[in-house]
Structure formats: C-alpha cells, structure tokens
C-alpha atoms as a PDB file:
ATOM      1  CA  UNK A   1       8.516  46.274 -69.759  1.00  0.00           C
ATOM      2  CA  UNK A   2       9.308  42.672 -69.588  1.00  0.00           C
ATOM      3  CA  UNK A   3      13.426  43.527 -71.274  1.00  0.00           C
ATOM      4  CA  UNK A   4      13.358  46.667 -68.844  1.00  0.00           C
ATOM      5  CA  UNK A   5      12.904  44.119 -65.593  1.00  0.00           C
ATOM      6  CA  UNK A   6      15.704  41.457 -67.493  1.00  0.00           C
ATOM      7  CA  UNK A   7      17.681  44.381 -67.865  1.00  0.00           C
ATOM      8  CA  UNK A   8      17.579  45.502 -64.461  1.00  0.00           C
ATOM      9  CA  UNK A   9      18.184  41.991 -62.878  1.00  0.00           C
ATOM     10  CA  UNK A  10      21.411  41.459 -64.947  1.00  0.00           C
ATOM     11  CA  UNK A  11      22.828  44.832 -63.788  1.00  0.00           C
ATOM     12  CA  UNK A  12      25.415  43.973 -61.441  1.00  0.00           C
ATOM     13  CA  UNK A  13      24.468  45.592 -57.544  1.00  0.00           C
ATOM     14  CA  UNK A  14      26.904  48.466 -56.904  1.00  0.00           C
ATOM     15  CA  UNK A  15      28.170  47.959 -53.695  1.00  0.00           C
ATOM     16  CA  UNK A  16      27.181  50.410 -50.736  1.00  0.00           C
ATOM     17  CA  UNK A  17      29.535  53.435 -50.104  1.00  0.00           C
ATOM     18  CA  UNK A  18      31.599  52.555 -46.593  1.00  0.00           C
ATOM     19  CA  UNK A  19      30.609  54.295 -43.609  1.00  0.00           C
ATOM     20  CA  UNK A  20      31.885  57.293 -42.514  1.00  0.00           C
ATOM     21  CA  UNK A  21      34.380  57.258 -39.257  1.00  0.00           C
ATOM     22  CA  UNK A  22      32.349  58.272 -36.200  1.00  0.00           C
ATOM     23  CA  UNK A  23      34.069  61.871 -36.633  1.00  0.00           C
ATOM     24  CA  UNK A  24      31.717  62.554 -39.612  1.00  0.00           C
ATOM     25  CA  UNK A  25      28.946  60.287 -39.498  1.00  0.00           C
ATOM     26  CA  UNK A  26      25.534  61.704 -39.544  1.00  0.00           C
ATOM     27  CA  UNK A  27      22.585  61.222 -37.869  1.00  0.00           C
ATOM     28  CA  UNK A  28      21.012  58.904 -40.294  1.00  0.00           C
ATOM     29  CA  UNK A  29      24.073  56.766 -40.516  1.00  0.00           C
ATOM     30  CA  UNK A  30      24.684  56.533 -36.644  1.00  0.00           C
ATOM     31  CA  UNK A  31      20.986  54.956 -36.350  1.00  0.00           C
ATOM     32  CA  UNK A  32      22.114  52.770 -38.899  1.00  0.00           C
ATOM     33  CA  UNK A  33      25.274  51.450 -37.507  1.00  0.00           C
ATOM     34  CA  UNK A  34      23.034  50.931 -34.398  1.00  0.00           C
ATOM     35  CA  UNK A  35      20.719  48.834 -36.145  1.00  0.00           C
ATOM     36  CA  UNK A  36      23.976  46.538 -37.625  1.00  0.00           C
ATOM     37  CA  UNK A  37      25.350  46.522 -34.429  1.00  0.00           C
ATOM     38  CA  UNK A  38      21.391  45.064 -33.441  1.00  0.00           C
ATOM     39  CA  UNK A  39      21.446  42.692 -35.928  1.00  0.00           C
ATOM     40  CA  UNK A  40      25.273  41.498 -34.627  1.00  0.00           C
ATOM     41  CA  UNK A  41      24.897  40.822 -31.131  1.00  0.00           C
ATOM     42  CA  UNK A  42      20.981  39.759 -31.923  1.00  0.00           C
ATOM     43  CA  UNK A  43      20.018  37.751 -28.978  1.00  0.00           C
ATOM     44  CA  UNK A  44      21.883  39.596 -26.225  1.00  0.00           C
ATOM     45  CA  UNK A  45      20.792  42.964 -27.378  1.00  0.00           C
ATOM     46  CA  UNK A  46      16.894  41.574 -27.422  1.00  0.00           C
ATOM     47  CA  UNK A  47      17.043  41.023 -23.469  1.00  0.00           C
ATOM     48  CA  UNK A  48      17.679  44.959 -23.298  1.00  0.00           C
ATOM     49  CA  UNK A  49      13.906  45.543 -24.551  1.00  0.00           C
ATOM     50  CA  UNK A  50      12.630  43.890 -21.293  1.00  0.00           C
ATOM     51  CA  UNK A  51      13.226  46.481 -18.399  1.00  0.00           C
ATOM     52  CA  UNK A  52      11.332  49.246 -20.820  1.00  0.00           C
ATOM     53  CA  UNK A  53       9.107  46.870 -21.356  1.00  0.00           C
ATOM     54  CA  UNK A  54       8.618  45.641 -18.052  1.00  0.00           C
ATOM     55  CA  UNK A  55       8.199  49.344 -17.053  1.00  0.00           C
ATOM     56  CA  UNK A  56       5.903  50.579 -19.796  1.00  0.00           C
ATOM     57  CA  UNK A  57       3.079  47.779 -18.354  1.00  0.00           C
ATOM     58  CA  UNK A  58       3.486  49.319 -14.838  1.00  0.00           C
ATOM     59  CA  UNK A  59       2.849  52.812 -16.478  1.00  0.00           C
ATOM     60  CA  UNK A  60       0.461  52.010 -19.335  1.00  0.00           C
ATOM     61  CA  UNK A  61      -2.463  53.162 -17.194  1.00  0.00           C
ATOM     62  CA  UNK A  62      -0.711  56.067 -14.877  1.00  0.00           C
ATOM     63  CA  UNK A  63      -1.181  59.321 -15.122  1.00  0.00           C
ATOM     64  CA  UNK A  64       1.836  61.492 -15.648  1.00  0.00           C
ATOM     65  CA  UNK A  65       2.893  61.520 -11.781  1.00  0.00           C
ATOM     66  CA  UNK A  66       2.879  57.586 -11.651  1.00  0.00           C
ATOM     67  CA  UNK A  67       4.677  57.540 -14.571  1.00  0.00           C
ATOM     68  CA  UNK A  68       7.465  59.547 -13.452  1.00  0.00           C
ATOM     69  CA  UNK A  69       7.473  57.777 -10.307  1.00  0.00           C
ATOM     70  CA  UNK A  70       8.034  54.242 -12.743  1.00  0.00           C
ATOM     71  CA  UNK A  71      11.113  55.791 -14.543  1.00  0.00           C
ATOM     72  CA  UNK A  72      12.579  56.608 -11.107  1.00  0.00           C
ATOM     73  CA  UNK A  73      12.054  53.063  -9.800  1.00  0.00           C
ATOM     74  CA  UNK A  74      13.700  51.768 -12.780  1.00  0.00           C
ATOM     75  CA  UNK A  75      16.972  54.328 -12.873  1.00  0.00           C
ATOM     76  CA  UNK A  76      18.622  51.697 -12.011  1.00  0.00           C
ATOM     77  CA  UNK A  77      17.539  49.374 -13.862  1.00  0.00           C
ATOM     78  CA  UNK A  78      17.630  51.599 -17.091  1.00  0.00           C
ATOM     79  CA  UNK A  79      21.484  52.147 -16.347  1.00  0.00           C
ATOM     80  CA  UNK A  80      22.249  48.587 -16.457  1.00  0.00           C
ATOM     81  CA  UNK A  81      20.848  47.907 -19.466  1.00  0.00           C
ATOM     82  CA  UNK A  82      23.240  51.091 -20.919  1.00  0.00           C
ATOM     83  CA  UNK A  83      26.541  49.495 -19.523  1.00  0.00           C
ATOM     84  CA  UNK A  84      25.118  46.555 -21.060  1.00  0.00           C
ATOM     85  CA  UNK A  85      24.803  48.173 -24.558  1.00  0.00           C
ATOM     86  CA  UNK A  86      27.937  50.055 -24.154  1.00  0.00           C
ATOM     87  CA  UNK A  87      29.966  46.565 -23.769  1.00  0.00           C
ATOM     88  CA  UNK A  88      28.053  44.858 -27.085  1.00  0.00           C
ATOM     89  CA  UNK A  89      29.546  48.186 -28.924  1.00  0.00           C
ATOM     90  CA  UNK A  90      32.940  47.927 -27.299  1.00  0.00           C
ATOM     91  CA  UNK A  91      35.422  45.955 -29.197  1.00  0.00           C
ATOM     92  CA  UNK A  92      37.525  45.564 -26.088  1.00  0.00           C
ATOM     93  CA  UNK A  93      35.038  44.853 -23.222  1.00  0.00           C
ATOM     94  CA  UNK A  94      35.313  46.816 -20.421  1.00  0.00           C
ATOM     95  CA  UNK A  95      36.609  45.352 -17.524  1.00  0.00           C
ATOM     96  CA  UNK A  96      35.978  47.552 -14.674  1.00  0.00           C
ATOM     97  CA  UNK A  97      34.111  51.579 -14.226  1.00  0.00           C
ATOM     98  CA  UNK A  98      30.625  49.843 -13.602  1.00  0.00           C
ATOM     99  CA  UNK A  99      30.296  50.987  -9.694  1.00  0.00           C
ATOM    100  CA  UNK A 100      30.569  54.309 -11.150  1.00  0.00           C
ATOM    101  CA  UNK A 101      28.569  54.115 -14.393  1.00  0.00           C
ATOM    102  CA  UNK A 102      25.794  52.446 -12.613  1.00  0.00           C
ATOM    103  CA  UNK A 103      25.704  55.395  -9.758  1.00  0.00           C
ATOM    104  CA  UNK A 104      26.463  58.114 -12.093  1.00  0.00           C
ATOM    105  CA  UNK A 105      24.169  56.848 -14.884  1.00  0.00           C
ATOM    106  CA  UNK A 106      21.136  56.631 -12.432  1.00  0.00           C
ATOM    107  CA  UNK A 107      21.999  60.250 -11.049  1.00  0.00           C
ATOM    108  CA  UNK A 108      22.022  61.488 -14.687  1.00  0.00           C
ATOM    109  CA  UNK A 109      18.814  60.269 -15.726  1.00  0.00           C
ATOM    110  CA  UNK A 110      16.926  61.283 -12.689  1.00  0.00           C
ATOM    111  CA  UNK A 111      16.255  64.969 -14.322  1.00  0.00           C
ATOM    112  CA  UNK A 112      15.727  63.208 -17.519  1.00  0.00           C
ATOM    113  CA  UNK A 113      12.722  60.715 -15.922  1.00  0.00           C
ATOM    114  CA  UNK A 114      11.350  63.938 -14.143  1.00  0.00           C
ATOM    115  CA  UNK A 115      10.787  65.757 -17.746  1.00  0.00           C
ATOM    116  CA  UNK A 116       9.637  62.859 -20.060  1.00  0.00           C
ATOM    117  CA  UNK A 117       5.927  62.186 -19.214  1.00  0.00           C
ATOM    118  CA  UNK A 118       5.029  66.439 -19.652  1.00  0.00           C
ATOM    119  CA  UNK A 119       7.637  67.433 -21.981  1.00  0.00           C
ATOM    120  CA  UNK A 120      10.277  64.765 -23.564  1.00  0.00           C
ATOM    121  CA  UNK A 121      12.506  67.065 -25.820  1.00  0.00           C
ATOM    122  CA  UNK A 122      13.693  68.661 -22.220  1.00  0.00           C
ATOM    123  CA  UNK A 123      14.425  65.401 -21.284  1.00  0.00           C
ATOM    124  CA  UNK A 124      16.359  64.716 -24.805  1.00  0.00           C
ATOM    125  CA  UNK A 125      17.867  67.763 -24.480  1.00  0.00           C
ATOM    126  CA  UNK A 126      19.814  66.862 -21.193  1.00  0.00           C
ATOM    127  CA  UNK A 127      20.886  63.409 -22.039  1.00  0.00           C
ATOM    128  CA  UNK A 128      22.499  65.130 -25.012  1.00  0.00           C
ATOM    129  CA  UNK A 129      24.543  67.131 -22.750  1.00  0.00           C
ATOM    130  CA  UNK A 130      25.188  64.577 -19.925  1.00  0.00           C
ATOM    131  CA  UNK A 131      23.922  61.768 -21.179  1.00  0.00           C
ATOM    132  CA  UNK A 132      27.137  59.805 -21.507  1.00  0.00           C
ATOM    133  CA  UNK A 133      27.987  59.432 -18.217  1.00  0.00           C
ATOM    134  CA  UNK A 134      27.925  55.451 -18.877  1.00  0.00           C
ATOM    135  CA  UNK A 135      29.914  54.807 -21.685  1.00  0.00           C
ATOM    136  CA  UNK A 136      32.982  56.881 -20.155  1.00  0.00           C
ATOM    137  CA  UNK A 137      32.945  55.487 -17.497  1.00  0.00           C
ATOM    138  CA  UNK A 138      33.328  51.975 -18.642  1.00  0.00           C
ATOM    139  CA  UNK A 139      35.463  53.317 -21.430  1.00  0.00           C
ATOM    140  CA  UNK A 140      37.412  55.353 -20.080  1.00  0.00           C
ATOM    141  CA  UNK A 141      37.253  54.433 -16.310  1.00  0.00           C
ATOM    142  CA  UNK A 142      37.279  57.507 -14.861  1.00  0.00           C
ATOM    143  CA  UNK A 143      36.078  58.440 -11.204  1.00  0.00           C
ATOM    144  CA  UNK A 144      32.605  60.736 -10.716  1.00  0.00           C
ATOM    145  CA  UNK A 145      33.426  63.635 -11.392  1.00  0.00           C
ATOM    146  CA  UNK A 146      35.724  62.957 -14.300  1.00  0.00           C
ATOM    147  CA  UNK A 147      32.986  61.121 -15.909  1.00  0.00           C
ATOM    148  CA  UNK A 148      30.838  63.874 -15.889  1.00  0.00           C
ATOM    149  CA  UNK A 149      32.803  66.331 -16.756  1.00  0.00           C
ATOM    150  CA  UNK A 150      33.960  64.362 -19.248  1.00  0.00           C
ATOM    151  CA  UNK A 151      30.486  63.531 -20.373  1.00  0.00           C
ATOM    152  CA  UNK A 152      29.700  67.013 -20.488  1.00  0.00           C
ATOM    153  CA  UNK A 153      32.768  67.845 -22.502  1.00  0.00           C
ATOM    154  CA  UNK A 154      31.596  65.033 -25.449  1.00  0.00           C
ATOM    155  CA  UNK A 155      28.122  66.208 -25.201  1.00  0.00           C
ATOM    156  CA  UNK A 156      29.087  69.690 -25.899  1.00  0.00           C
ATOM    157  CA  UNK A 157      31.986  68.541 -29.157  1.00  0.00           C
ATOM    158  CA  UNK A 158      28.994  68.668 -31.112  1.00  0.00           C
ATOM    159  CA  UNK A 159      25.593  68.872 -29.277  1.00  0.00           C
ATOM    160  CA  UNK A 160      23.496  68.990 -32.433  1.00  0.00           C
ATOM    161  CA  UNK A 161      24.610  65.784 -33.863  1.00  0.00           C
ATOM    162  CA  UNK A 162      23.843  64.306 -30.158  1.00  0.00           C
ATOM    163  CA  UNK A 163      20.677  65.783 -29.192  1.00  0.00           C
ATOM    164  CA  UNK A 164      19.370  64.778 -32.958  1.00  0.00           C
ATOM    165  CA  UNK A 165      20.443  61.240 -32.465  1.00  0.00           C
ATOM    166  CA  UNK A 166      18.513  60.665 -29.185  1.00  0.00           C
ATOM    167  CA  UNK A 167      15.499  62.354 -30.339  1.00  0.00           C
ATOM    168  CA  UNK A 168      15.932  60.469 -34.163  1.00  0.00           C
ATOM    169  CA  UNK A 169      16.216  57.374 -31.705  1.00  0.00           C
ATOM    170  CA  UNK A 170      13.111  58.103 -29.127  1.00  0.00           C
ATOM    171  CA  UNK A 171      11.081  59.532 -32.637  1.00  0.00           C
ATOM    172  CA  UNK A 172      11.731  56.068 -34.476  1.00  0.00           C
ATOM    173  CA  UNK A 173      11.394  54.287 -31.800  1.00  0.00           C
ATOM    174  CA  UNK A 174       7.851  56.074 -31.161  1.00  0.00           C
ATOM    175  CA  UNK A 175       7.057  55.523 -34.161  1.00  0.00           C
ATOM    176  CA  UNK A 176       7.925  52.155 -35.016  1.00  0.00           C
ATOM    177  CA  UNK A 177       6.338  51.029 -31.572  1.00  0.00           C
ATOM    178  CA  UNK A 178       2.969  51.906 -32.606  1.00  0.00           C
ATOM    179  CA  UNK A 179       3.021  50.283 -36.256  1.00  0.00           C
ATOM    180  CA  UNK A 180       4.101  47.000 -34.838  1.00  0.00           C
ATOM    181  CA  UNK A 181       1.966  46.995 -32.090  1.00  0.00           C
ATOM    182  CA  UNK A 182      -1.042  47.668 -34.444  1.00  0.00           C
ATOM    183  CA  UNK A 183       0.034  44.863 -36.751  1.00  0.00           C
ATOM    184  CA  UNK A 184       0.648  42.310 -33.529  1.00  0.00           C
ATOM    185  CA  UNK A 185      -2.494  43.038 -32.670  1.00  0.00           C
ATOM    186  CA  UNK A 186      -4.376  42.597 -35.660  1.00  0.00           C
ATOM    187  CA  UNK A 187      -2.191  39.960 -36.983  1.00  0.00           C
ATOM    188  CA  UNK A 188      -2.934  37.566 -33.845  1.00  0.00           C
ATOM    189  CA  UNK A 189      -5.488  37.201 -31.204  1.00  0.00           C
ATOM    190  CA  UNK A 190      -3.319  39.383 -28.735  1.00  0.00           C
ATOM    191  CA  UNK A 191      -4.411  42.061 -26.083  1.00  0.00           C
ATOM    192  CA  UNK A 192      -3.375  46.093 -26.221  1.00  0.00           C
ATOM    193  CA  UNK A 193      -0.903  44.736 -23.611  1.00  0.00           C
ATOM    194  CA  UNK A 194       0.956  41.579 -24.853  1.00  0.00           C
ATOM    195  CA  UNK A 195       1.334  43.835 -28.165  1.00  0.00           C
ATOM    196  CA  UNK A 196       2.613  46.843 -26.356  1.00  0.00           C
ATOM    197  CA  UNK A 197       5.049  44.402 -24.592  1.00  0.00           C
ATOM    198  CA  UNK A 198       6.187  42.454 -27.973  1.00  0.00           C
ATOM    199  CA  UNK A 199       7.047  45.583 -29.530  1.00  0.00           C
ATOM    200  CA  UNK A 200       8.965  46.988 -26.761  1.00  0.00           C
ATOM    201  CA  UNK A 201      10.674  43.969 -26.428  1.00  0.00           C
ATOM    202  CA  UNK A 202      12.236  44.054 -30.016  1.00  0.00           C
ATOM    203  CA  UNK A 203      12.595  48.050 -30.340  1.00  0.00           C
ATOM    204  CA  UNK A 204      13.624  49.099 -27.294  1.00  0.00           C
ATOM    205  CA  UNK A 205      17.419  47.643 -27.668  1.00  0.00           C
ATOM    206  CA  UNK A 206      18.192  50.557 -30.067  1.00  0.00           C
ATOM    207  CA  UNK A 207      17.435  53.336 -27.263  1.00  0.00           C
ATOM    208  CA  UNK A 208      20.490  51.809 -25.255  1.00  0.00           C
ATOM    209  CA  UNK A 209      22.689  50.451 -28.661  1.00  0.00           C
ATOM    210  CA  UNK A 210      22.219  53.755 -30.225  1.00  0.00           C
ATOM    211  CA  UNK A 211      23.768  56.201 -27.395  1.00  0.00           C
ATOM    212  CA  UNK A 212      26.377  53.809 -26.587  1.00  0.00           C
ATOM    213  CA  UNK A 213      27.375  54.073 -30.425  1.00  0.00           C
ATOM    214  CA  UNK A 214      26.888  58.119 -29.844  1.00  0.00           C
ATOM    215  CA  UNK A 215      29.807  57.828 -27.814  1.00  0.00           C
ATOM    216  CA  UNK A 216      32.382  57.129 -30.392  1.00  0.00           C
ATOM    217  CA  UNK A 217      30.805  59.768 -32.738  1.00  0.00           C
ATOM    218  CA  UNK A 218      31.401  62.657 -29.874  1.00  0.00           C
ATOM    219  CA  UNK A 219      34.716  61.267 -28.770  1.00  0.00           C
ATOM    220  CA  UNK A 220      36.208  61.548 -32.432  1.00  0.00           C
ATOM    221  CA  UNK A 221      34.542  65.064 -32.618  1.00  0.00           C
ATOM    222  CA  UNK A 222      36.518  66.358 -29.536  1.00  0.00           C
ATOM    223  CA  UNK A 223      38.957  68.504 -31.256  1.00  0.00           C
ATOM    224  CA  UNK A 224      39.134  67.225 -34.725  1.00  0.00           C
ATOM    225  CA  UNK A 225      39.880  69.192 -37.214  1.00  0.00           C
ATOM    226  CA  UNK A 226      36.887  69.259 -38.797  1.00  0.00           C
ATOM    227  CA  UNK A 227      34.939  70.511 -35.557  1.00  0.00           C
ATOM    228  CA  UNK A 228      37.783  73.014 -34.984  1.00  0.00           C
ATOM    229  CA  UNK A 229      36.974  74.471 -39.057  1.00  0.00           C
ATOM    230  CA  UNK A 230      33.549  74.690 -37.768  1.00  0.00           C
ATOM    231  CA  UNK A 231      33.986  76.805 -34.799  1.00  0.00           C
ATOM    232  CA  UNK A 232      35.990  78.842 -36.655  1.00  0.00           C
ATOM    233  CA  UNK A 233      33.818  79.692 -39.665  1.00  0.00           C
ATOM    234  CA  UNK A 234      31.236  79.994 -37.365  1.00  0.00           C
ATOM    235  CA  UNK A 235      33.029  82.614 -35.393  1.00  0.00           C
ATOM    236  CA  UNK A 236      33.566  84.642 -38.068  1.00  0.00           C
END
C-alpha cells in the first residue's frame, strides 16, 4: 500500500483538457466556467448574493402570495444585480444599454416571479426563452424590442442547453443552500435566519454569473455549423 501511495504522488498531474468554446460547451462545463469566473472577480461578485438574500428574509415566513409579491418588489432590484454580472463576464465592459436592460429585464422576469413560489420549472422554462433580455442589451445595445427579439432568437439557438443551465443553476444552488446552511448552523451558535442569509450571501452570485455566461454559449450557437448539422439530422 505504502509504494502504491509513493507511486501515486510521484506521478506527474496531467493537466486538465481546455474548455470547450461557448459553441459546444455543456451544461456541466458552463456551471463551471461560472464558478471560475466566481472565484475571479471574488469580492464584487459576493455583493450580488445580498438582494436574494435580502429578499429571501422578507419571504422566509410568507405564504406563496407574499412571496410572489417579494420577487415583484425586487424586479428591479434582481435586474441590477444581472447587468452587474453580465459586466464581471464581459471582457470589454459595457458602456451604455442599461436604461433598457434594467426596464426590459424587470418586464421579463415579472412572469417568471409570478410562477416560482407554485411551480418553478415554468418559471425556468421562460427565462430560457427570454431570459436574456439583459446581457443583449448591454452587449449588444440594442433598443426594446430588438433586445427581445433578440433574446428570444438566442434562447431558441438551442433551448435545451439554456433551460438545463438555469435549472442545473437554481437545482445546485437549492441544493447547496441547504447543506451550508445546516453546517452554519451547527458549526456556530447562529439562528435559522443568519444561516439562511450567510448562505445566500455566498451562493446566490452564481444565479446572476451563470446566465450572463449563458449568453456567450447561445450567441455562438446562433447558426453555427454544428447547430445547423443538428437541425438537419433532426429533420430527417
């Protein structure tokens, strides 16, 4: 056992593969470019945990109704953390579109905020579509109606890989939430709430990092070869 481990420590590390350009990435690899991108831009990407977190106190004890009526008061709020995601992602920062992403981007997740406390997939299932309302137009500075009809046009390039990424991001995050607030709360003398808060604080980021990186995937997919190859073999 003991020249097994020696052996294994002197093997050189094989380096990992590179990632795959955003026209081909997958699911798992878009969450992880979203968690690099995280660790990058660290402390400015933490401050985007505190409007869900902020929110998720007001609604901890609502019923459904008052919860809805939490993710319309924060719409706004929501959006501005998005355009603020969508600029950490951006090489070149955007310099203008944010009149328009910010009314846009609260008009788009209205429907969403409507559907998440009875059924969240519908909700998934629309930001998928339109979701990306933000990103173009900071990217791509278009006016209102550009942006989402452009929006719908990169939601619909390939909807499967989008839709899975936002519920892969909401499932982790889900997830991930409730471990870490178990182990805040065990590890310290903290309440249900100062645990629920910590954890949304610190996981939250990747529900605004990961669709602005969803952007470049569905931009590369409109008309790539690739897609094209698949519409066709699925046509026949």
């Amino acid at each position: 056992m003991t020249r097994t481990r020696r052996a294994r420590a002197a093997r050189p590390k094989e380096p990992l593969p590179p990632a795959l350009p955003p026209a081909e990435r997958t699911v798992g690899q878009l969450v992880a470019e979203s968690i690099r991108l995280y660790g990058r831009r660290f402390w400015p990407a933490l401050l985007l945990g505190l409007p869900l977190a902020v929110a998720d106190q007001l609604a901890l004890d609502l019923n459904a109704l008052g919860r809805v009526l939490v993710l319309l008061a924060f719409a706004p709020v929501f959006t501005l953390g998005y355009a603020v995601a969508t600029t950490l992602a951006v090489p070149d920062r955007p310099g203008g579109g944010w009149p328009v992403a910010m009314l846009v981007g609260t008009v788009v997740f209205v429907p969403a905020a409507l559907f998440f406390p009875w059924f969240a997939l519908a909700s998934v299932a629309w930001l998928g579509l339109a979701g990306l309302v933000v990103p173009v137009a900071l990217v791509e500075r278009t006016g209102a109606r550009a942006t989402i009809r452009r929006a719908v046009q990169l939601g619909r390039a390939d909807y499967v890989h989008a839709a899975g990424s936002l519920a892969t991001l909401v499932l982790l995050f889900w997830m991930t939430r409730i471990a870490l607030a178990l182990v805040l709360r065990s590890q310290a003398d903290n309440t249900v709430r100062v645990a629920v808060f910590l954890a949304d604080v610190v996981l939250a980021p990747l529900l605004f990092l990961g669709p602005a990186m969803l952007y470049f995937d569905q931009a590369a997919r409109v008309g790539s070869p690739s897609r094209r190859a698949r519409r066709r073999s699925t046509s026949d």
